[in-house]
C-alpha atoms as a PDB file:
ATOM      1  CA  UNK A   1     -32.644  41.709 -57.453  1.00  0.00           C
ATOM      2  CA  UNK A   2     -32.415  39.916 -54.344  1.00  0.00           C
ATOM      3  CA  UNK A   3     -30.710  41.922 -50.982  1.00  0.00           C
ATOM      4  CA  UNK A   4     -27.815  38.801 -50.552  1.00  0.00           C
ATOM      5  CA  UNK A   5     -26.623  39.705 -54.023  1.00  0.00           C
ATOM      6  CA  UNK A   6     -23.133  40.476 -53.954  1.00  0.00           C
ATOM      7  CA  UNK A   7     -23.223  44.683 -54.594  1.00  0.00           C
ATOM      8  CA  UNK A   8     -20.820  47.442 -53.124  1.00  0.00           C
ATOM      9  CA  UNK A   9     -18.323  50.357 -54.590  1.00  0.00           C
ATOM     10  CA  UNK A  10     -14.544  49.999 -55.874  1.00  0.00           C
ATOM     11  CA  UNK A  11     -12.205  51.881 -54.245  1.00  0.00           C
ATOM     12  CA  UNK A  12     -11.631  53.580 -57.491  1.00  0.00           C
ATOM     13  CA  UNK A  13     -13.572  56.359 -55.972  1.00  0.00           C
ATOM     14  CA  UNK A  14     -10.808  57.378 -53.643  1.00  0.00           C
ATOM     15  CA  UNK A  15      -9.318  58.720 -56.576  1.00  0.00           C
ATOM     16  CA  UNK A  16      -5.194  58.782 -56.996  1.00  0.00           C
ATOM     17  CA  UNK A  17      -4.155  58.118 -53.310  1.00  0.00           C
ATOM     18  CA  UNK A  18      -2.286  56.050 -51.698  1.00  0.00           C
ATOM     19  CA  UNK A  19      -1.620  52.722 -50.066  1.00  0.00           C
ATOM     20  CA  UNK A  20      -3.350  54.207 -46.801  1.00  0.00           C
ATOM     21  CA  UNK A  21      -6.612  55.842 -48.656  1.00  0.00           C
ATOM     22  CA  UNK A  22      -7.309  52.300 -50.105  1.00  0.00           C
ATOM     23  CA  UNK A  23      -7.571  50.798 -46.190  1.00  0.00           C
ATOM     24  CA  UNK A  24      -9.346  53.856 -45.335  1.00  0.00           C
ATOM     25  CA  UNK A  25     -11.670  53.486 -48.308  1.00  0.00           C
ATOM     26  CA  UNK A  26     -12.419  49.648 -47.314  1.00  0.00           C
ATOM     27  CA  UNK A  27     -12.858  50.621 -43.589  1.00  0.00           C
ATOM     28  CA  UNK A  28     -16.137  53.099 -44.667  1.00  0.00           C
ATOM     29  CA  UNK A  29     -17.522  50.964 -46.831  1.00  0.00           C
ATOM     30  CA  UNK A  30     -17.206  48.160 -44.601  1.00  0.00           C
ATOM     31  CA  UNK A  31     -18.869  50.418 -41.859  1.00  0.00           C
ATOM     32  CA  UNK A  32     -21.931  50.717 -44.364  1.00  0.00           C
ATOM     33  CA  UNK A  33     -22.460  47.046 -44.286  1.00  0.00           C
ATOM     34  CA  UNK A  34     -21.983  46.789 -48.470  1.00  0.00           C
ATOM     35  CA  UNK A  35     -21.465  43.075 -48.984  1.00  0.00           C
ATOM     36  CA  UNK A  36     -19.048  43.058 -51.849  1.00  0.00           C
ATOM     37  CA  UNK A  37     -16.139  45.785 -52.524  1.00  0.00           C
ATOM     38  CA  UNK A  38     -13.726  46.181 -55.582  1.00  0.00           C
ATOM     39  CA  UNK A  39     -10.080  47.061 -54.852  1.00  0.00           C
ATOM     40  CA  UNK A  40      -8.190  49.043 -57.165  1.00  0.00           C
ATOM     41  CA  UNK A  41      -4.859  50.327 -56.752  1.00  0.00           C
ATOM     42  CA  UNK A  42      -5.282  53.258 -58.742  1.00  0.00           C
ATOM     43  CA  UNK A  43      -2.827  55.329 -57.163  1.00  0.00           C
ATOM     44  CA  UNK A  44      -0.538  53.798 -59.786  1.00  0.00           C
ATOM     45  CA  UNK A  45      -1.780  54.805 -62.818  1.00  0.00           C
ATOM     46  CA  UNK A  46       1.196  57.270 -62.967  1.00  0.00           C
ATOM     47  CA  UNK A  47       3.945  54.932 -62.983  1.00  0.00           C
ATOM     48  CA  UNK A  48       4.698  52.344 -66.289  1.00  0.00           C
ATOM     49  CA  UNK A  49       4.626  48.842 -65.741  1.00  0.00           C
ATOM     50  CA  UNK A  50       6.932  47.896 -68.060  1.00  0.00           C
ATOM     51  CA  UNK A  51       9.967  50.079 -66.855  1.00  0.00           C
ATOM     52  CA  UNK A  52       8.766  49.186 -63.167  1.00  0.00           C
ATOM     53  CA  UNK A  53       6.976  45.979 -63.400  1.00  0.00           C
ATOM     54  CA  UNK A  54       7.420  44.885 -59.802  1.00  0.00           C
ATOM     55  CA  UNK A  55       5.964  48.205 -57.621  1.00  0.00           C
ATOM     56  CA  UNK A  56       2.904  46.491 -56.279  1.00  0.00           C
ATOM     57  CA  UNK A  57       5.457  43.949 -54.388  1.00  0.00           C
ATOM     58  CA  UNK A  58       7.664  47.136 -53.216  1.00  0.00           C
ATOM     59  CA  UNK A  59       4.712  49.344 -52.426  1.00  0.00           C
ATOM     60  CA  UNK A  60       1.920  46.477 -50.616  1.00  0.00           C
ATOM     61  CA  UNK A  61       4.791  44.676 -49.013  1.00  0.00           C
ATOM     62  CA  UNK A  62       3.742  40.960 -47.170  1.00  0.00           C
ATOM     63  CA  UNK A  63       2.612  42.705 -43.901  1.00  0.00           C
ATOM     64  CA  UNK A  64       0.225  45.215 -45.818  1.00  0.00           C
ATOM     65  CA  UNK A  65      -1.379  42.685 -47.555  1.00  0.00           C
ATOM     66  CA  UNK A  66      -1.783  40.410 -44.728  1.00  0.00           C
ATOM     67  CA  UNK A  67      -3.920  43.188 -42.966  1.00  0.00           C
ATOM     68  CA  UNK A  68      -5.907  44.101 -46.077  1.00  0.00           C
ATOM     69  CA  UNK A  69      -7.097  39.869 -46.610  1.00  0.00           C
ATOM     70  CA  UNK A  70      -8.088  40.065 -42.988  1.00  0.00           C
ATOM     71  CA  UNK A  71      -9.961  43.240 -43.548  1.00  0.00           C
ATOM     72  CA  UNK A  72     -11.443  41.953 -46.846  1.00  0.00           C
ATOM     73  CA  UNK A  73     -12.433  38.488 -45.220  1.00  0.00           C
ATOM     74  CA  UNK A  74     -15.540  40.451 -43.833  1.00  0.00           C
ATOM     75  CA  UNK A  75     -17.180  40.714 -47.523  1.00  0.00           C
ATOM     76  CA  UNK A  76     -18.723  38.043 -49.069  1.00  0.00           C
ATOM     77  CA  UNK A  77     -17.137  38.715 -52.464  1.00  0.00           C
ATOM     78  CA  UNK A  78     -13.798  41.000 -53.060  1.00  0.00           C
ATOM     79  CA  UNK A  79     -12.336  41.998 -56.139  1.00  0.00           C
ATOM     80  CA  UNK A  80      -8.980  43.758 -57.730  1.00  0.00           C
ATOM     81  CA  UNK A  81      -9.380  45.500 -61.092  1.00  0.00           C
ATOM     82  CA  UNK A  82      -6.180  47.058 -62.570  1.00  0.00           C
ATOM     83  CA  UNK A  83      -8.003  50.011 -63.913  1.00  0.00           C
ATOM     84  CA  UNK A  84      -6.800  52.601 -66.794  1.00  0.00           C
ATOM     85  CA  UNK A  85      -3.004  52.019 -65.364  1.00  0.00           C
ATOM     86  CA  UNK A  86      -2.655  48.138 -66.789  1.00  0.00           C
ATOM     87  CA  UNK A  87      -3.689  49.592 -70.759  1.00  0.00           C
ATOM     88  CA  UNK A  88      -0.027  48.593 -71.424  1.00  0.00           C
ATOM     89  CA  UNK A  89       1.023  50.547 -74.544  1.00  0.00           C
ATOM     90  CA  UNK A  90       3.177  47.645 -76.946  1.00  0.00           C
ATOM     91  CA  UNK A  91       6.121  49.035 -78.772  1.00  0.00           C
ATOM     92  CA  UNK A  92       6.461  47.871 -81.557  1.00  0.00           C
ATOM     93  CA  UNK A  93       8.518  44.643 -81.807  1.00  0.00           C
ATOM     94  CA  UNK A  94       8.807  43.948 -78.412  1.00  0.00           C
ATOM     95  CA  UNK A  95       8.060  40.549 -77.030  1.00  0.00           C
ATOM     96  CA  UNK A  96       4.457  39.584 -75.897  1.00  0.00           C
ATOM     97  CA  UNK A  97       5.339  37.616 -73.036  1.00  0.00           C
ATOM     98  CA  UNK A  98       7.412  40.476 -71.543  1.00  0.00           C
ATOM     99  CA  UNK A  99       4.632  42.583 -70.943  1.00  0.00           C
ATOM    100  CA  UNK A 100       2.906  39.803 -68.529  1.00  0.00           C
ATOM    101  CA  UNK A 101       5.024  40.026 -65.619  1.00  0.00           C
ATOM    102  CA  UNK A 102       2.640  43.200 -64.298  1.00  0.00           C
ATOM    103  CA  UNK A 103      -0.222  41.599 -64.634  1.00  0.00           C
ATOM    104  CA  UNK A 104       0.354  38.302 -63.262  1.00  0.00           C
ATOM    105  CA  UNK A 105       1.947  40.601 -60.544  1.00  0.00           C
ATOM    106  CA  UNK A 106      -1.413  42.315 -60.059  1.00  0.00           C
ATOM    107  CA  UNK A 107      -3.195  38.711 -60.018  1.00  0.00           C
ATOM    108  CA  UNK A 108      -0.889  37.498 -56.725  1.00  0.00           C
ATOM    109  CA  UNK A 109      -1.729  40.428 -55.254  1.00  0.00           C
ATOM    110  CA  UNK A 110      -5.451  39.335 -55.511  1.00  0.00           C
ATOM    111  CA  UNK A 111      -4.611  35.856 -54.121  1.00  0.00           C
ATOM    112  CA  UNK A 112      -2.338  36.954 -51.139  1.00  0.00           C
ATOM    113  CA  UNK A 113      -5.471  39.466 -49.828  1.00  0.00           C
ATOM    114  CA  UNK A 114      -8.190  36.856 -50.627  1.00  0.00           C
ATOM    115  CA  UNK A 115      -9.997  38.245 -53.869  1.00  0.00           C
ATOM    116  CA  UNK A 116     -12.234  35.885 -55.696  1.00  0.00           C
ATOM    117  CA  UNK A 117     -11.728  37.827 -59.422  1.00  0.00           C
ATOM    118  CA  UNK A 118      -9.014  39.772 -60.396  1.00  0.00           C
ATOM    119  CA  UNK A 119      -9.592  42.220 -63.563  1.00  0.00           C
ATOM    120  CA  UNK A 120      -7.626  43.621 -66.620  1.00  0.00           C
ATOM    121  CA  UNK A 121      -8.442  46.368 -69.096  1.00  0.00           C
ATOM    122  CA  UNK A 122      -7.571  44.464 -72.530  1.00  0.00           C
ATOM    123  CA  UNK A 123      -3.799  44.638 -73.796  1.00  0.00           C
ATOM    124  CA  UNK A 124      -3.744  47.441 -76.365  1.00  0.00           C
ATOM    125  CA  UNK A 125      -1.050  49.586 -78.298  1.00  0.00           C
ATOM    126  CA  UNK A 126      -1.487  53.171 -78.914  1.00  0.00           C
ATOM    127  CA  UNK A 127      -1.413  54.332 -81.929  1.00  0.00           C
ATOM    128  CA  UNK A 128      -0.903  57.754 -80.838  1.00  0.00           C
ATOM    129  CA  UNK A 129       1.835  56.423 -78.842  1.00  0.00           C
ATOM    130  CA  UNK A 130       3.690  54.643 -81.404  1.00  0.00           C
ATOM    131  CA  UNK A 131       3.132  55.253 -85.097  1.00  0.00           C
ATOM    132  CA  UNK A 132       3.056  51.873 -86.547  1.00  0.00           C
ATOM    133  CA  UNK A 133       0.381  50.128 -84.075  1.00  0.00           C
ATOM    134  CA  UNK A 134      -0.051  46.505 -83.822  1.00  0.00           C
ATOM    135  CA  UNK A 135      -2.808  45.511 -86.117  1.00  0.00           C
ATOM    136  CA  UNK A 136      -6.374  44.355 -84.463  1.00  0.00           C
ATOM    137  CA  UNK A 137      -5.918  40.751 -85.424  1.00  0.00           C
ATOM    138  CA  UNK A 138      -2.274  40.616 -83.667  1.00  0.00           C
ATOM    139  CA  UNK A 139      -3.908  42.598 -80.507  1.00  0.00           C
ATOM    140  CA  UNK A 140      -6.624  39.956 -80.148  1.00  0.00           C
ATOM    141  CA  UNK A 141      -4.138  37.338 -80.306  1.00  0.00           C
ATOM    142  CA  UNK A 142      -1.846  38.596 -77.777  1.00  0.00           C
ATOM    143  CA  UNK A 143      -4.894  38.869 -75.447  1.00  0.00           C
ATOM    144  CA  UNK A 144      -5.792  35.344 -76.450  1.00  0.00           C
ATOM    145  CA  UNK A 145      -2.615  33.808 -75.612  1.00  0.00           C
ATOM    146  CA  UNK A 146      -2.198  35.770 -72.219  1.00  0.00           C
ATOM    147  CA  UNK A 147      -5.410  34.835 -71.351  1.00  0.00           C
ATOM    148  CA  UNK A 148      -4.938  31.596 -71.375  1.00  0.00           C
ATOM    149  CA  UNK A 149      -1.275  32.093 -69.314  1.00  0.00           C
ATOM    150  CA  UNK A 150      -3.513  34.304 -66.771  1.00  0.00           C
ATOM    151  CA  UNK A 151      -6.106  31.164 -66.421  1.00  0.00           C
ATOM    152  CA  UNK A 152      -3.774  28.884 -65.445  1.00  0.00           C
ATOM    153  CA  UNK A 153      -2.609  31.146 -63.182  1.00  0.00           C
ATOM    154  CA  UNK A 154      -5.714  31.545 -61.688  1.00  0.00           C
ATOM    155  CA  UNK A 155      -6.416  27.746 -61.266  1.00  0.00           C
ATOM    156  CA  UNK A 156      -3.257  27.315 -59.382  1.00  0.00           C
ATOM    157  CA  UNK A 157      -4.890  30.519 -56.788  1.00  0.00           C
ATOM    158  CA  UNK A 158      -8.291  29.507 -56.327  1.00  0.00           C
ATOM    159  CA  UNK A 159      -8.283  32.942 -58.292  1.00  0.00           C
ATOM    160  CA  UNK A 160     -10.804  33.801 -61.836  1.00  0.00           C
ATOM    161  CA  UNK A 161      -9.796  36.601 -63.981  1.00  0.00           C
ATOM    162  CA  UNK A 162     -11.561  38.482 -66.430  1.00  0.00           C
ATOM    163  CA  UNK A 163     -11.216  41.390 -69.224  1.00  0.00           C
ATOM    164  CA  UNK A 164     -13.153  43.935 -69.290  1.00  0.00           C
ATOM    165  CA  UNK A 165     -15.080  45.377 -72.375  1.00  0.00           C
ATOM    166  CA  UNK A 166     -14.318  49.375 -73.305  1.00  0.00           C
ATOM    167  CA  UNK A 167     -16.083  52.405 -74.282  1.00  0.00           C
ATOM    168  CA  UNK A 168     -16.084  53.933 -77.507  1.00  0.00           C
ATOM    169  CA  UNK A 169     -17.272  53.896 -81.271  1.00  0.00           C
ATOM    170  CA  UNK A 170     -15.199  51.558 -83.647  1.00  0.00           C
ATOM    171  CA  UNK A 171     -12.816  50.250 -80.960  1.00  0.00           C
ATOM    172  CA  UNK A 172     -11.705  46.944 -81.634  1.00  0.00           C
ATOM    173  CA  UNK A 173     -12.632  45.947 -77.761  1.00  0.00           C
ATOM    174  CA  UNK A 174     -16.142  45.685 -77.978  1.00  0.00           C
ATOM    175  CA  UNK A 175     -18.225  43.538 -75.889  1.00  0.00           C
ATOM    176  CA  UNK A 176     -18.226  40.933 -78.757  1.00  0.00           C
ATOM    177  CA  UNK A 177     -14.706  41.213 -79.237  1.00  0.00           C
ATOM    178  CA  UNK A 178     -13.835  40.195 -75.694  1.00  0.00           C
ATOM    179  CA  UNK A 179     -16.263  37.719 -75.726  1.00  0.00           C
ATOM    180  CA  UNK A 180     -15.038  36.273 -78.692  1.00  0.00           C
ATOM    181  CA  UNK A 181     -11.656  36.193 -76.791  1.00  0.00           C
ATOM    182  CA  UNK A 182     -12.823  34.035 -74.170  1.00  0.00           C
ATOM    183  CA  UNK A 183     -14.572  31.759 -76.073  1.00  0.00           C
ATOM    184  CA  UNK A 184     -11.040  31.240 -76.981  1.00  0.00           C
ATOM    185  CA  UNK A 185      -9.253  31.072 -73.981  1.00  0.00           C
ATOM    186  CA  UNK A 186     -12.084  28.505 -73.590  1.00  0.00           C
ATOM    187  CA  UNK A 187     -11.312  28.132 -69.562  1.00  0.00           C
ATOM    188  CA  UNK A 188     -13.574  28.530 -66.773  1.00  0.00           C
ATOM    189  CA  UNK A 189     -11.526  30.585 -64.921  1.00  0.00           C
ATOM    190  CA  UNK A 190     -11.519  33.617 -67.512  1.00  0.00           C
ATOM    191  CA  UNK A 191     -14.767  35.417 -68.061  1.00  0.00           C
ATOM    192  CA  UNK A 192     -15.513  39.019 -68.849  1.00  0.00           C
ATOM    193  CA  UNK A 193     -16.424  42.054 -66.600  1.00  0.00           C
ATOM    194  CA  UNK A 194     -19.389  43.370 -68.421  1.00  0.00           C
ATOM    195  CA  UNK A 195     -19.281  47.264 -68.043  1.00  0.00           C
ATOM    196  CA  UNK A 196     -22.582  48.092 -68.773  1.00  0.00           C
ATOM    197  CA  UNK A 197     -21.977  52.175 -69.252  1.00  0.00           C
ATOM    198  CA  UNK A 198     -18.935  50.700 -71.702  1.00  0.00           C
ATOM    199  CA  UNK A 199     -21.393  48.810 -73.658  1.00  0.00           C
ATOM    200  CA  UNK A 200     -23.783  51.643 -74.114  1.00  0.00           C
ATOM    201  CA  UNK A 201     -21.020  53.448 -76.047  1.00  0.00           C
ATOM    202  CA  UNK A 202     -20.079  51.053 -78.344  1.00  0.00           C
ATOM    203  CA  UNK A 203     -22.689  51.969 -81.082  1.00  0.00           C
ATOM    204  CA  UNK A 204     -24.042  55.499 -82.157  1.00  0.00           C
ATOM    205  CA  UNK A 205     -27.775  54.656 -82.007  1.00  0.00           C
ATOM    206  CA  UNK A 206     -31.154  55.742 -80.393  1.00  0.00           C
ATOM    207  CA  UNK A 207     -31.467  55.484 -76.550  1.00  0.00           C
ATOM    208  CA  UNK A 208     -33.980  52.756 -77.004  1.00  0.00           C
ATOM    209  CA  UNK A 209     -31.482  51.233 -79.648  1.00  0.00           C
ATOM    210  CA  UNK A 210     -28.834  51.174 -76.852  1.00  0.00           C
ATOM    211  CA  UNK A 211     -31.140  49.825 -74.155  1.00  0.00           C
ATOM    212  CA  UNK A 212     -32.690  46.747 -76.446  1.00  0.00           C
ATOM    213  CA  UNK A 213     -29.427  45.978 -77.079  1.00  0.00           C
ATOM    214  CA  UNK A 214     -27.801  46.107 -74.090  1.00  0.00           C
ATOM    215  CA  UNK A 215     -30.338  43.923 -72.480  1.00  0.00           C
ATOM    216  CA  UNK A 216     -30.120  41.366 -75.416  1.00  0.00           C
ATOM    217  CA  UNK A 217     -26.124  41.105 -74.702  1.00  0.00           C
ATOM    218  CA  UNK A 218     -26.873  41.057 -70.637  1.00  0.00           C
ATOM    219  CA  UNK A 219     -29.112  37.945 -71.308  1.00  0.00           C
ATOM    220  CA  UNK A 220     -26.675  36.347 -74.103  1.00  0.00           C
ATOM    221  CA  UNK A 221     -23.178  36.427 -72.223  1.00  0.00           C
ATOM    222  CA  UNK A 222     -24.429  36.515 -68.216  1.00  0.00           C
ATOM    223  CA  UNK A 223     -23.031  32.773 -68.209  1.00  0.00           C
ATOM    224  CA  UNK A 224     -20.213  34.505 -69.419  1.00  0.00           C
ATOM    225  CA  UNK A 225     -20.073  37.366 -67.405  1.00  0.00           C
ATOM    226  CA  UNK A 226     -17.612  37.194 -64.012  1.00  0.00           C
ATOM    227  CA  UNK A 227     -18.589  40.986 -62.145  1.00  0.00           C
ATOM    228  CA  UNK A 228     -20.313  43.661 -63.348  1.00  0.00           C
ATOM    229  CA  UNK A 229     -19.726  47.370 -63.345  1.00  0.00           C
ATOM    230  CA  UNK A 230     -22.387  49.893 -62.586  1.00  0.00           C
ATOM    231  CA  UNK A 231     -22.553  53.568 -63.333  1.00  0.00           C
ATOM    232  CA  UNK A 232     -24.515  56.281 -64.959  1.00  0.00           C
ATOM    233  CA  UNK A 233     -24.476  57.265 -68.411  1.00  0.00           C
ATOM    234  CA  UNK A 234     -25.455  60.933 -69.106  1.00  0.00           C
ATOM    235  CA  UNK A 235     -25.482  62.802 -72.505  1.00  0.00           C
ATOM    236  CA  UNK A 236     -23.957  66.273 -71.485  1.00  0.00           C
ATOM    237  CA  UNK A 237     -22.985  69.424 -73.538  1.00  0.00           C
ATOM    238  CA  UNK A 238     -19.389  68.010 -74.041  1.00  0.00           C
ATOM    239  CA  UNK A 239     -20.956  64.518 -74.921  1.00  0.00           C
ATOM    240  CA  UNK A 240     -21.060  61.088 -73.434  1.00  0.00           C
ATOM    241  CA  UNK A 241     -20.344  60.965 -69.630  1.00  0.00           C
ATOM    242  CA  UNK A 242     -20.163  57.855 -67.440  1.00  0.00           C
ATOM    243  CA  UNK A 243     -19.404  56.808 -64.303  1.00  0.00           C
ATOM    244  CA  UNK A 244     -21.680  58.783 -62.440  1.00  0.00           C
ATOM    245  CA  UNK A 245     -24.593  58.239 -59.751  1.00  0.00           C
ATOM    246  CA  UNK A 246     -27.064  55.594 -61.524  1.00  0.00           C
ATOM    247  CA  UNK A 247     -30.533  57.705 -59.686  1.00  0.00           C
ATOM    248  CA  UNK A 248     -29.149  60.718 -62.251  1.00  0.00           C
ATOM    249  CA  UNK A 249     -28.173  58.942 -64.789  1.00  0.00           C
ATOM    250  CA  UNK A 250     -30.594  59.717 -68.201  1.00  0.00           C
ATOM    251  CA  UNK A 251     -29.100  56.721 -70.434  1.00  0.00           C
ATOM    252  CA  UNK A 252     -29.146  53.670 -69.040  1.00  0.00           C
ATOM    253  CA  UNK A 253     -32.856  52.156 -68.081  1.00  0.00           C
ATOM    254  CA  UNK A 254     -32.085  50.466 -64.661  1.00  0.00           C
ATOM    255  CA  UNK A 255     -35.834  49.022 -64.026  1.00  0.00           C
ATOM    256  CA  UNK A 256     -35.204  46.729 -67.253  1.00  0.00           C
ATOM    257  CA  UNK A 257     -31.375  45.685 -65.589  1.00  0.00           C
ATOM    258  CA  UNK A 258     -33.405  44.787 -62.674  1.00  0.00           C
ATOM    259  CA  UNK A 259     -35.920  42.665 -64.812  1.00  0.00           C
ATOM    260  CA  UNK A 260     -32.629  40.513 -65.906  1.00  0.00           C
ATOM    261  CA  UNK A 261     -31.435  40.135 -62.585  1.00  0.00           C
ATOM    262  CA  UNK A 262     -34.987  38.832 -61.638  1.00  0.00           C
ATOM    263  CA  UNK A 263     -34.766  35.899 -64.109  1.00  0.00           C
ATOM    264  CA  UNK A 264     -31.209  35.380 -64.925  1.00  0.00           C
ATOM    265  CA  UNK A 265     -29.535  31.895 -63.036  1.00  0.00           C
ATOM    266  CA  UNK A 266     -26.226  33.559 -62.931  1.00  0.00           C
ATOM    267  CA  UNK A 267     -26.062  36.877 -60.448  1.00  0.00           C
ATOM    268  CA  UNK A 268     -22.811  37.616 -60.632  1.00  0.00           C
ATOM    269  CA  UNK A 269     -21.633  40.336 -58.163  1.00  0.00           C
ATOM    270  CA  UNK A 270     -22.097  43.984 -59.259  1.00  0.00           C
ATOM    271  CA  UNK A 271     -19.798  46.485 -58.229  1.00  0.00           C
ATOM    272  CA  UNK A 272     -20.473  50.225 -58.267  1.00  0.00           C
ATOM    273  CA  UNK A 273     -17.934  51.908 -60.573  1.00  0.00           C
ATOM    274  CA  UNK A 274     -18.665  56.013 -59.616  1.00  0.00           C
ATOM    275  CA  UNK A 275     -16.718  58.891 -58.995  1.00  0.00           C
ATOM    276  CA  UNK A 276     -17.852  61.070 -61.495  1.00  0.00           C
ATOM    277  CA  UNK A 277     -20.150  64.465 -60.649  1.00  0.00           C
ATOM    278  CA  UNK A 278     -22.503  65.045 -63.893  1.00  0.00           C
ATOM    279  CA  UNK A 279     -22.963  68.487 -62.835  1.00  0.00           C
ATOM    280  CA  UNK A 280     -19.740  69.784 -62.149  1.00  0.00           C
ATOM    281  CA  UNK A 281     -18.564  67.807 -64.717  1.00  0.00           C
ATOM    282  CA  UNK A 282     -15.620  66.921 -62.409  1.00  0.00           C
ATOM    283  CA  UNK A 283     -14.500  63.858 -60.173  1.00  0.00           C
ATOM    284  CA  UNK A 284     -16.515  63.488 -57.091  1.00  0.00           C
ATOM    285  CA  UNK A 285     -15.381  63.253 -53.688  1.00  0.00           C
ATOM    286  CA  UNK A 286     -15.058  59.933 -51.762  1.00  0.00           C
ATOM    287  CA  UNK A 287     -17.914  61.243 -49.573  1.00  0.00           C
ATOM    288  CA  UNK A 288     -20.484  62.116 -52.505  1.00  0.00           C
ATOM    289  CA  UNK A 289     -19.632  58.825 -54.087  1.00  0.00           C
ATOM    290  CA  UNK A 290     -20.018  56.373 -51.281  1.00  0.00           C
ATOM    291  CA  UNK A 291     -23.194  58.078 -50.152  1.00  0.00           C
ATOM    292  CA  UNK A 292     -23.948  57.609 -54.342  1.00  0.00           C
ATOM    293  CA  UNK A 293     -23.384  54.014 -53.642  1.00  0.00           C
ATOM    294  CA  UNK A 294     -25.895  53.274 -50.926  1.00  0.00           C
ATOM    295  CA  UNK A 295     -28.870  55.082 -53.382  1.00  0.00           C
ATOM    296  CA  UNK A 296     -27.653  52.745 -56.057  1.00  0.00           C
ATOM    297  CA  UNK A 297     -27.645  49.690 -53.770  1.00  0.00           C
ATOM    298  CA  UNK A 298     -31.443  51.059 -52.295  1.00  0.00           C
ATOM    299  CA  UNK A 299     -32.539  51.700 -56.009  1.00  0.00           C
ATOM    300  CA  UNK A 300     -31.537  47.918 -57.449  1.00  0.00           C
ATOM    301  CA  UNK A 301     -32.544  46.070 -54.347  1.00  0.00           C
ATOM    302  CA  UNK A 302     -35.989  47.673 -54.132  1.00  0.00           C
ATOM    303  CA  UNK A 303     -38.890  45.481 -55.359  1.00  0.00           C
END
């Protein structure tokens, strides 16, 4: 780990504020000299995208973002990552296509405030939601064929876009999965956002298990592999938590992360994905988090 690589927090730590906390939120972490940031408008996880599919262009209007890419233009690398709010839940029957106007939204809100990535969960239907899902093979292709829509979008923005992998046992959106989806899209402007805490979970193995492979698929897809997220990974009375400090984290082994970034070509930027409190078992405050940040940044830059 080198001290020029590209490492800072997302403003997903601010928690569900709004337009105001996320300028406020870039200001301190600019003030702590972090050379890379994250933005994520997460304020808007509340509101559906496909019954309001335009609110990022009623609610960052052309002055607002204006003021945010001459903010930004201070980091060396910036990033916008849609967060829980883009897992766009597909009725049935409805048409694919229709669903892409929020997140090609989301992507020209990248380019007008000077991101370099912009990042999607994967588009997935809820079962729970609606009781005759979309089967897997039908989900990967409608991720597959807006991929490829969102890369050409990108090329036309001086933009790259990427999906990230998620958590959990027997979901279809493993890391493989989404890799497998971009070897599709087969464009160099669509890579993946390796979560490494979402990786861990994939499997019900041994910690070692999890580590050896973890590290195998960090050295495997990093030419792959657009941003990372960092977090901790606990194993808590109520089970798996993430997204906590990495220095208290009891999962994920951090000295062999910093072996790969030692040797690997490609250091992509990592950005610090925290806001949880392992021992309150509750969302940390913006404070606890940034200040969780700068031991992170201390922990993977020392030799």
């Amino acid at each position: 780990m080198h001290e020029t690589d590209p490492l800072g927090p997302s403003t997903l730590m601010s928690g569900l504020a709004g337009t105001q906390a996320v300028r406020s939120s870039i200001h301190q972490i600019l003030e702590k000299d972090f050379n890379a940031i994250e933005v994520c408008p997460t304020q808007f996880q509340q509101l559906d995208p496909l019954n309001n599919p335009q609110f990022l262009t009623s609610v960052f209007n052309d002055e607002i973002r204006k003021q945010l890419k001459e903010l930004l233009s201070s980091f060396h690398y910036v990033s916008v990552h849609g967060s829980s709010f883009w897992v766009t839940k597909i009725p049935q029957n409805i048409d694919p296509s229709s669903i892409w106007t929020p997140y090609l939204e989301l992507m020209e809100f990248a380019s007008d405030i000077g991101a370099d990535v912009v990042s999607f969960h994967p588009i997935q239907c809820a079962s729970t939601a609606y009781s005759d899902a979309r089967a897997e093979e039908e989900l990967i292709q409608i991720n597959i064929d807006f991929g490829k829509r969102a890369a050409a979008y990108a090329h036309q923005r001086n933009l790259k876009a990427a999906f990230e992998n998620m958590p959990g046992i027997n979901t279809w959106m493993t890391l493989e999965t989404i890799i497998h989806i971009i070897d599709e899209i087969n464009s160099p402007q669509f890579g993946v956002l390796f979560d490494l805490g979402h990786a861990m979970l994939e499997q019900d193995e041994s910690i070692a298990a999890r580590n050896h492979r973890l590290l195998t698929q960090l050295y495997d897809y990093a030419s792959k592999t657009l941003q990372y997220h960092f977090h901790g990974l606990y194993l808590a009375p109520q089970g798996y938590k993430d997204h906590g400090p990495l220095h208290q984290s009891n999962h994920i082994n951090y000295e062999r992360v910093k072996d790969f970034r030692r040797t690997v070509q490609n250091r992509s930027p990592i950005i610090f994905e925290i806001y949880h409190n392992p021992i309150t078992n509750m969302r940390a405050s913006f404070e606890q988090n940034l200040a969780a940040c700068l031991i992170a940044q201390s922990q993977l830059t020392s030799l």
